[in-house]
Protein backbone atom coordinates (compact mmCIF):
# COMPACT_ATOMS: atom_id res chain seq x y z
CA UNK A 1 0.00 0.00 0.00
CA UNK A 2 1.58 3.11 -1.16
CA UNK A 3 1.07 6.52 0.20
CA UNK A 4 -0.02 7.57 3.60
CA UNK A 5 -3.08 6.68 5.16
CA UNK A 6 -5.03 7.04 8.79
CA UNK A 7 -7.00 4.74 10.77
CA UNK A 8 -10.53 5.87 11.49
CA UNK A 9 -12.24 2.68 13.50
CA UNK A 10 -11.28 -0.59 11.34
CA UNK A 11 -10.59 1.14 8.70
CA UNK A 12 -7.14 2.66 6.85
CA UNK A 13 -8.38 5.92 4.97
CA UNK A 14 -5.75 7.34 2.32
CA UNK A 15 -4.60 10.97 3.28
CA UNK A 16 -5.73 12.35 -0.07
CA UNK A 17 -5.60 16.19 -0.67
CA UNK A 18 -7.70 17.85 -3.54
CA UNK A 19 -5.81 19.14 -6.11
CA UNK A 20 -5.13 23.50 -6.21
CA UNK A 21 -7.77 24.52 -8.19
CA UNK A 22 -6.60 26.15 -11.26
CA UNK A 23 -6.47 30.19 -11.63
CA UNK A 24 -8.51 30.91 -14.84
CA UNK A 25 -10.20 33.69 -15.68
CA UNK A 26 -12.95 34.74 -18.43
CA UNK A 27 -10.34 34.18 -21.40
CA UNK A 28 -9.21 30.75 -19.69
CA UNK A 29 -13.07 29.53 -19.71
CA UNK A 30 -13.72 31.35 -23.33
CA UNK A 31 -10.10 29.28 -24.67
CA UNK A 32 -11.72 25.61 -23.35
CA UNK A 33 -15.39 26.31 -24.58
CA UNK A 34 -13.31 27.08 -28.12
CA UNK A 35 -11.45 23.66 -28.01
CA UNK A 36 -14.36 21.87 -26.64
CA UNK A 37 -16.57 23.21 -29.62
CA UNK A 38 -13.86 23.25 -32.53
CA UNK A 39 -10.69 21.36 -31.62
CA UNK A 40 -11.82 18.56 -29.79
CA UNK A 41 -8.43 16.82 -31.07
CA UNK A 42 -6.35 19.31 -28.89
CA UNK A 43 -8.59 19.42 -26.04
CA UNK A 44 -8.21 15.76 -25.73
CA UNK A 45 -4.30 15.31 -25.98
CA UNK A 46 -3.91 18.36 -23.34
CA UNK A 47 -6.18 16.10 -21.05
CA UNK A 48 -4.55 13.01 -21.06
CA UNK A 49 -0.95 14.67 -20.98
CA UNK A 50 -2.22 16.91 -18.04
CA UNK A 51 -0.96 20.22 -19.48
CA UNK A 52 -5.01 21.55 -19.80
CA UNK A 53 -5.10 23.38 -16.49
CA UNK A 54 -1.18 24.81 -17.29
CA UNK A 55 -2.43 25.82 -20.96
CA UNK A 56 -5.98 27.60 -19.86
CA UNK A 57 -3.74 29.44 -16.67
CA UNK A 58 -1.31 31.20 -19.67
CA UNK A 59 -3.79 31.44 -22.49
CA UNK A 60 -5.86 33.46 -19.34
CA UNK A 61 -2.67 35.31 -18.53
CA UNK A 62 -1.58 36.47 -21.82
CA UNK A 63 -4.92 37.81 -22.99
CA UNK A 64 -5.45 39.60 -20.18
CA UNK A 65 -1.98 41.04 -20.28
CA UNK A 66 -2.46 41.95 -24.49
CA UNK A 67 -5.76 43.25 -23.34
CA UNK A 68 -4.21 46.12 -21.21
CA UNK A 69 -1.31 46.70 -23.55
CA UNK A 70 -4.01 47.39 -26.05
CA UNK A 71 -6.35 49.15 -23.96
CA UNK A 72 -3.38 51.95 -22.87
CA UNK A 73 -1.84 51.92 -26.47
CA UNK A 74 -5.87 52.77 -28.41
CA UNK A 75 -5.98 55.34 -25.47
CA UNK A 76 -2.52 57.04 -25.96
CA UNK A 77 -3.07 56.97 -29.73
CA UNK A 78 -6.86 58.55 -29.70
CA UNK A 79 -5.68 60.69 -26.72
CA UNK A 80 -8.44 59.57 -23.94
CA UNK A 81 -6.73 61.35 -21.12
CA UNK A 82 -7.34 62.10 -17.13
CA UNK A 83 -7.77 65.59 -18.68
CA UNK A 84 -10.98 64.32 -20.78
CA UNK A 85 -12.02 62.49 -17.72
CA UNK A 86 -12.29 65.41 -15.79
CA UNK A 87 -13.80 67.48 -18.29
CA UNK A 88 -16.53 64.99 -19.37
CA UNK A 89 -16.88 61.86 -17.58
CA UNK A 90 -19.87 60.49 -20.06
CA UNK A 91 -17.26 61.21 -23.12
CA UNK A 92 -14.23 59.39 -21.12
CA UNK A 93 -16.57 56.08 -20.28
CA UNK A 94 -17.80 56.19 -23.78
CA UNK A 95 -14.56 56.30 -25.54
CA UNK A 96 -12.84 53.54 -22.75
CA UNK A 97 -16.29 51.08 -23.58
CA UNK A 98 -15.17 51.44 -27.36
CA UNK A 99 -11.76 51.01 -26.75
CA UNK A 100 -11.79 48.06 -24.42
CA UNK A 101 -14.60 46.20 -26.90
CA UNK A 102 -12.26 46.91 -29.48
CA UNK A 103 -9.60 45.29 -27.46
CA UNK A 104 -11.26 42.19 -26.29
CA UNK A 105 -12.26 41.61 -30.16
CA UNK A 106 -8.57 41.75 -31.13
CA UNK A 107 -7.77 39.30 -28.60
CA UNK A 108 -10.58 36.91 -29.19
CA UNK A 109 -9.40 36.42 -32.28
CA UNK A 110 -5.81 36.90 -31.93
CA UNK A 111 -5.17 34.54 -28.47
CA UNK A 112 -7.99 32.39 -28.42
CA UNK A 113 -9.72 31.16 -31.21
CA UNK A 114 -6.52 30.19 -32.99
């Protein structure tokens, strides 16, 4: 019998420990409803080799972080300041909804539905 166990009456229990949960965000989930839907083949072989938690965790991470590059580079570029945020608020939330939709579309189909 390998591993540890404890006794609990007449019984040996195995000291078993869940595994961490992985840490994936919206573009993790979006990335595995992609490969379930349209690339069953990879979903599969990232299963049985284990790497599908490892693979959602920096598919999350690096949309998120090409997200924010592109976010702060539309903003420079179109020049959606503090300044227009304290002049008009409605104008500033307008032009950073655009922007970040804009964003999210480039990374959609740039990071994870390739």
């Amino acid at each position: 019998m390998g591993g540890t166990y404890h006794r609990e009456g007449d019984y040996l229990l195995p000291d078993l420990e869940a595994p961490e949960a992985p840490r994936i965000g919206k573009y993790g989930l979006l990335r595995h409803q992609y490969l379930r839907a349209h690339k069953r083949a990879i979903l599969t072989g990232l299963q049985m080799s284990g790497k599908l938690n490892a693979h959602l965790e920096q598919i999350d991470r690096e949309a998120t972080e090409t997200e924010q590059r592109l976010i702060a580079q539309i903003a420079a570029s179109e020049g959606v300041t503090e300044s227009l945020k304290r002049r008009d608020q409605m104008a500033w939330v307008g032009a950073m909804n655009n922007i970040r939709n804009r964003a999210e579309e480039i990374v959609l189909n740039e990071v994870i539905f390739v």
